[in-house]
C-alpha atoms as a PDB file:
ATOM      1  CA  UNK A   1     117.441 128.826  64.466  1.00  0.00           C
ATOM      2  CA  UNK A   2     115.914 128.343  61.227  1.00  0.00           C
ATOM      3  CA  UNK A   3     112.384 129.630  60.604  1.00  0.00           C
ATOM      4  CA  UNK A   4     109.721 127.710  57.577  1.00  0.00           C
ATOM      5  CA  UNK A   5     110.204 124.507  56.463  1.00  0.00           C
ATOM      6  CA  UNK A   6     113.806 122.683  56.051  1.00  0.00           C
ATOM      7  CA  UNK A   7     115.120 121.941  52.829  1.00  0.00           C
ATOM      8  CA  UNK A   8     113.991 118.864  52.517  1.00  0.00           C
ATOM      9  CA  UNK A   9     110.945 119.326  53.243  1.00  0.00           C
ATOM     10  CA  UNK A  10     107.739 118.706  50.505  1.00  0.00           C
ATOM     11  CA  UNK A  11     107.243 120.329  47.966  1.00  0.00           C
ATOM     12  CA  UNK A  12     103.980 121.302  48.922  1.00  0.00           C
ATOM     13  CA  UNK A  13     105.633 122.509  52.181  1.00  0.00           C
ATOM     14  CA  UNK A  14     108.149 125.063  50.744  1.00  0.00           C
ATOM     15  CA  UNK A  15     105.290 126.288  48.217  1.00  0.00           C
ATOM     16  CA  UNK A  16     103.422 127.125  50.832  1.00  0.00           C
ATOM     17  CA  UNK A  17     105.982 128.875  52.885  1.00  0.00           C
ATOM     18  CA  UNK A  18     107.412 130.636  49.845  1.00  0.00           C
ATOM     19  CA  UNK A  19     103.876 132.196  49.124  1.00  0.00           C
ATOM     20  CA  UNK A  20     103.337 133.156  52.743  1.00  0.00           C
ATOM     21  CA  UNK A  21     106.662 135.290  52.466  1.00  0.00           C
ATOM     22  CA  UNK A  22     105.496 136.776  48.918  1.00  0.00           C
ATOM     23  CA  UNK A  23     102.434 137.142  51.154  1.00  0.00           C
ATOM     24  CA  UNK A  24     104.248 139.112  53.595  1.00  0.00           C
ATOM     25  CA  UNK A  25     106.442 141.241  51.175  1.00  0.00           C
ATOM     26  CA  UNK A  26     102.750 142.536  49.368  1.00  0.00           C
ATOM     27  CA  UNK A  27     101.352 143.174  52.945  1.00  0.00           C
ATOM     28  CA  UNK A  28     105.365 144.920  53.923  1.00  0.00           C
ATOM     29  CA  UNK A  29     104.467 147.483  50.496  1.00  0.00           C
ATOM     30  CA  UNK A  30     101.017 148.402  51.754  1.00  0.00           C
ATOM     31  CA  UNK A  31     102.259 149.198  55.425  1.00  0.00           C
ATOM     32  CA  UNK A  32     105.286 151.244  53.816  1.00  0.00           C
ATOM     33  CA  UNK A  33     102.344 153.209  51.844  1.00  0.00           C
ATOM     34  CA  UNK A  34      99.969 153.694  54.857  1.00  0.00           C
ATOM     35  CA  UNK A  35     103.237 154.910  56.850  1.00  0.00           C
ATOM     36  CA  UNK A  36     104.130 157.285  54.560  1.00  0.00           C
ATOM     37  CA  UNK A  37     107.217 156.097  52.789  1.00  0.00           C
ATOM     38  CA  UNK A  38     108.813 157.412  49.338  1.00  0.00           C
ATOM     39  CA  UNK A  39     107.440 156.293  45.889  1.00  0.00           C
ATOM     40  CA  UNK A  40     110.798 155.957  45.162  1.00  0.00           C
ATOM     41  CA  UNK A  41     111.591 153.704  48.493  1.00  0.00           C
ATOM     42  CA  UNK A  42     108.741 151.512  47.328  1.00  0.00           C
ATOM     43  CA  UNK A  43     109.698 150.866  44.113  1.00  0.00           C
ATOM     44  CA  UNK A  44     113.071 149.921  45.273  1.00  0.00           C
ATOM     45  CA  UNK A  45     111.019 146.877  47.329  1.00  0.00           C
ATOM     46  CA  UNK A  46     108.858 146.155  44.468  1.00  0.00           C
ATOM     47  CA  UNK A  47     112.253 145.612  42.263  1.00  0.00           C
ATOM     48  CA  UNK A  48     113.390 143.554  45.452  1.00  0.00           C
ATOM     49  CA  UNK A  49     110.243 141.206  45.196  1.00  0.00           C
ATOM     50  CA  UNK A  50     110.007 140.409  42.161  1.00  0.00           C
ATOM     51  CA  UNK A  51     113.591 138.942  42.585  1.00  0.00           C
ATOM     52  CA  UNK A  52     111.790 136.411  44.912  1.00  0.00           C
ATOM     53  CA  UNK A  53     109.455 136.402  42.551  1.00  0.00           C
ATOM     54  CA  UNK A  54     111.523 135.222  39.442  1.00  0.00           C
ATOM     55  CA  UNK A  55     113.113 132.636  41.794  1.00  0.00           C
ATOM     56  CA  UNK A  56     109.846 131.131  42.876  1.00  0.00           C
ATOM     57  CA  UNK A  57     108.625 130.536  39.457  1.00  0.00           C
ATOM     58  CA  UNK A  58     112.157 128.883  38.518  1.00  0.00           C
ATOM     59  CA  UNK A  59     111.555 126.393  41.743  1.00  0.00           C
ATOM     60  CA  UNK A  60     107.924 125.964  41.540  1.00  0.00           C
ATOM     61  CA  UNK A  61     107.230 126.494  38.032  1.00  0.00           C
ATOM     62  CA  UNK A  62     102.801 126.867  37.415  1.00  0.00           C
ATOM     63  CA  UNK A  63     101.976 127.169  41.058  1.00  0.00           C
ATOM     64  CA  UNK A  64     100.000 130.447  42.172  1.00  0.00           C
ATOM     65  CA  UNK A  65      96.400 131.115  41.740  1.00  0.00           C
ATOM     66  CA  UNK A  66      94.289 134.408  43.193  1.00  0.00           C
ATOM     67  CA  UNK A  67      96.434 136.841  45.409  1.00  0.00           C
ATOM     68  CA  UNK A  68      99.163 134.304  44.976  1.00  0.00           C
ATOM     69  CA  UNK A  69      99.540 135.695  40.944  1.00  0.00           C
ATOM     70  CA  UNK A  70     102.621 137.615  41.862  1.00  0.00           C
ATOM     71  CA  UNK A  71     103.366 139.380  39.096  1.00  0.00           C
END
């Protein structure tokens, strides 16, 4: 089953669903914090985010505004 939009879906579309999982990988760090996790763990998902980061600016080059500034 897939979950988001399908591939060929709008642009606007996958934009959207790509900055509701950046979203959820900022909102993922700040419930590893309250729970307690390692610096060290964290960092290791910040490195993993900006991954998705870098490859949503090479598919959606410009786009982002507000909380949706990633870097």
């Amino acid at each position: 089953m897939m979950i988001g939009p399908k591939p060929d879906s709008s642009p606007a579309v996958q934009t959207e669903s790509c900055q509701q999982f950046l979203l959820g990988l900022f909102d993922l760090h700040d419930h590893g914090e309250l729970a307690g996790f390692s610096p060290e763990l964290l960092a290791r998902l910040d490195e993993v985010r900006l991954l998705f980061v870098d490859e949503f600016e090479r598919r959606f080059p410009g786009y982002g505004t507000g909380r949706a500034v990633w870097r």
